[in-house]
N, C-alpha and C. Protein backbone atom coordinates (compact mmCIF):
# COMPACT_ATOMS: atom_id res chain seq x y z
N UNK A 1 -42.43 -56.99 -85.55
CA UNK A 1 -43.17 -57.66 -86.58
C UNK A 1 -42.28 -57.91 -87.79
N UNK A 2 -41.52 -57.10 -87.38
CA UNK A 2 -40.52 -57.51 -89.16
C UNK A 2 -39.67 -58.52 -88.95
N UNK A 3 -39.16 -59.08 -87.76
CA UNK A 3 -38.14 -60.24 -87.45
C UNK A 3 -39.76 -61.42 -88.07
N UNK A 4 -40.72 -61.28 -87.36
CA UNK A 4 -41.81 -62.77 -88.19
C UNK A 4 -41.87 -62.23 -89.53
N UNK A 5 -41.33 -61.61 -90.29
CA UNK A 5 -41.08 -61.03 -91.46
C UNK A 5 -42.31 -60.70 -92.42
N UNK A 6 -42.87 -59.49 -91.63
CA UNK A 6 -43.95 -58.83 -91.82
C UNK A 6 -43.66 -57.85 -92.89
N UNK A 7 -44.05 -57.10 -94.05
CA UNK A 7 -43.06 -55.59 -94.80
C UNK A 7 -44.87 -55.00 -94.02
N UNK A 8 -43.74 -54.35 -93.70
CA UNK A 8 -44.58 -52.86 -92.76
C UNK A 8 -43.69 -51.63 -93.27
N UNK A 9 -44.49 -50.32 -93.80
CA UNK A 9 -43.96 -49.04 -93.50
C UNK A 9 -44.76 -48.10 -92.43
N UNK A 10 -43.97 -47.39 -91.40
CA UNK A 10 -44.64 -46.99 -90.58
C UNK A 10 -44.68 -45.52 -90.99
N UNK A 11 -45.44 -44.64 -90.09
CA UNK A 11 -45.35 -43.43 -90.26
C UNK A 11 -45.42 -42.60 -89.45
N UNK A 12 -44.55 -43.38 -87.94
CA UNK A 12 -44.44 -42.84 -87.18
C UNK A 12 -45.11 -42.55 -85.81
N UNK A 13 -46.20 -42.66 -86.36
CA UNK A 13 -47.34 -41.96 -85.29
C UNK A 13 -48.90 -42.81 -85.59
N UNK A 14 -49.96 -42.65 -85.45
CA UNK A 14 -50.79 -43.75 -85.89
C UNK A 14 -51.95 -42.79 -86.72
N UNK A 15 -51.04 -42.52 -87.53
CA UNK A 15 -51.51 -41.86 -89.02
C UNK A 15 -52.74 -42.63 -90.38
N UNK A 16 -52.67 -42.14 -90.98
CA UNK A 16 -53.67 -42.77 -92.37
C UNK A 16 -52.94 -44.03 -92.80
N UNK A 17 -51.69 -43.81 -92.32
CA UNK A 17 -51.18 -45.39 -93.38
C UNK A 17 -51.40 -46.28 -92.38
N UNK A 18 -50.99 -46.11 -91.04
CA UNK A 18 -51.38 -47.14 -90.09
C UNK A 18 -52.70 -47.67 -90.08
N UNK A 19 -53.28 -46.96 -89.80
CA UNK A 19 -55.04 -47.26 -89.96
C UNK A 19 -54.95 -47.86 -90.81
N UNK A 20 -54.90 -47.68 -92.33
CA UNK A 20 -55.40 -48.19 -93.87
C UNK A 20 -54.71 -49.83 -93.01
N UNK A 21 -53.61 -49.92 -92.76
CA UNK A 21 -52.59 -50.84 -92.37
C UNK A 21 -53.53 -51.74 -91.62
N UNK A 22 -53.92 -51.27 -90.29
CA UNK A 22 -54.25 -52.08 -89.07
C UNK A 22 -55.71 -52.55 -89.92
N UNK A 23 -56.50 -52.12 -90.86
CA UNK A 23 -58.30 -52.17 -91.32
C UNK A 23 -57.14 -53.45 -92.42
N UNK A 24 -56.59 -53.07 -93.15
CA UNK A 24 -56.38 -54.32 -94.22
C UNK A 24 -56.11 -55.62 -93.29
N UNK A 25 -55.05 -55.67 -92.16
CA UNK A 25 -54.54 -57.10 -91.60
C UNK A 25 -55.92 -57.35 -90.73
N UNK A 26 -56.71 -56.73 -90.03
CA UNK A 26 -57.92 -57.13 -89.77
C UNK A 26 -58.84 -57.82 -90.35
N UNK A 27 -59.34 -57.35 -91.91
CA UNK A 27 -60.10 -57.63 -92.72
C UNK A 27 -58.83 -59.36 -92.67
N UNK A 28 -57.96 -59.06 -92.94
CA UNK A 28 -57.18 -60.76 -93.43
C UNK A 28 -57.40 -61.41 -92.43
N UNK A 29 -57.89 -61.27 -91.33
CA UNK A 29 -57.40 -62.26 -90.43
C UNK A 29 -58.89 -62.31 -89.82
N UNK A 30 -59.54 -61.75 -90.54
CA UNK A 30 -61.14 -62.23 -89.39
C UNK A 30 -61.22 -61.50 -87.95
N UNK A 31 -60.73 -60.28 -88.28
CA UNK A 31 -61.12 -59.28 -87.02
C UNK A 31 -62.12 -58.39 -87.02
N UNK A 32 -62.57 -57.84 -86.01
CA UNK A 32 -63.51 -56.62 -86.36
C UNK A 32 -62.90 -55.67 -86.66
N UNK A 33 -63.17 -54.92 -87.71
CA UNK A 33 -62.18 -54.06 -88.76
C UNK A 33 -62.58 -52.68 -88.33
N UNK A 34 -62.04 -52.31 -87.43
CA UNK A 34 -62.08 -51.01 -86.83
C UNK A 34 -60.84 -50.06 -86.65
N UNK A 35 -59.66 -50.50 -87.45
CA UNK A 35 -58.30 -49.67 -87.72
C UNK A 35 -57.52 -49.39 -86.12
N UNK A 36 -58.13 -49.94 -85.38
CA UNK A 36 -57.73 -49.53 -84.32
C UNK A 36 -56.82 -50.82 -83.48
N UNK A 37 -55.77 -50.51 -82.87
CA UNK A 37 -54.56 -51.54 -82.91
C UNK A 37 -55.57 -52.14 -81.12
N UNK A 38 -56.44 -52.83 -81.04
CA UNK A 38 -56.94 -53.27 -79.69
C UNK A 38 -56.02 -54.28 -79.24
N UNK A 39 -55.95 -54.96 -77.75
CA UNK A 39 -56.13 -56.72 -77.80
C UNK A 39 -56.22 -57.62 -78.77
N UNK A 40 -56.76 -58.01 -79.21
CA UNK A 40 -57.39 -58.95 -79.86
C UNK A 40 -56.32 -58.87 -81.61
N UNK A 41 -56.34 -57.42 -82.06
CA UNK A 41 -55.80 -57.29 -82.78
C UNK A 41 -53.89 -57.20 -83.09
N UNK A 42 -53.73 -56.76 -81.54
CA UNK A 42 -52.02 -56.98 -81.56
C UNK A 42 -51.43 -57.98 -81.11
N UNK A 43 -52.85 -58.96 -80.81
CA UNK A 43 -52.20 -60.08 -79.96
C UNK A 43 -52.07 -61.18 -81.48
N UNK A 44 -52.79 -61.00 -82.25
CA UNK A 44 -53.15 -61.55 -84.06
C UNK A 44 -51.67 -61.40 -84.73
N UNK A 45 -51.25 -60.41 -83.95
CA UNK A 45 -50.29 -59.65 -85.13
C UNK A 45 -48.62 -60.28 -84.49
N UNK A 46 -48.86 -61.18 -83.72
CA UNK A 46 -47.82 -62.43 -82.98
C UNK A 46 -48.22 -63.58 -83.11
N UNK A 47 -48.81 -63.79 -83.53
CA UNK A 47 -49.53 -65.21 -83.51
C UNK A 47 -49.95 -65.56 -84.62
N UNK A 48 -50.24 -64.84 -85.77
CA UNK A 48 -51.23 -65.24 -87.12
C UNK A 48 -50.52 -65.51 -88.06
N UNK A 49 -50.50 -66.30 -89.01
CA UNK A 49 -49.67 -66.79 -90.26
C UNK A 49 -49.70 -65.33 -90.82
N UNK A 50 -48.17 -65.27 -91.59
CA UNK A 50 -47.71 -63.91 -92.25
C UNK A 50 -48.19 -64.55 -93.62
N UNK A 51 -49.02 -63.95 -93.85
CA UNK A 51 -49.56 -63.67 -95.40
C UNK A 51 -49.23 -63.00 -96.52
């Protein structure tokens, strides 16, 4: 995600920042905002204008 030049900090593991992370780019992109990295949502996260 950072080569489509995304600023992501990770934390490794799928911690509080990820979540907070995966619920904010959901909410942007018209997903169901459930923090949780599904289909629908990692397939968004190749495909969706970087905001």
């Amino acid at each position: 995600m950072r080569g489509r030049g995304w600023s992501i900090t990770t934390d490794r593991l799928y911690g509080p920042r990820t979540e907070r992370v995966a619920r904010q780019f959901q909410r942007e992109k018209g997903l169901t905002v459930d923090g949780l990295i599904v289909k629908t949502t990692w397939e968004a996260a190749w495909v969706s204008s970087i905001t």
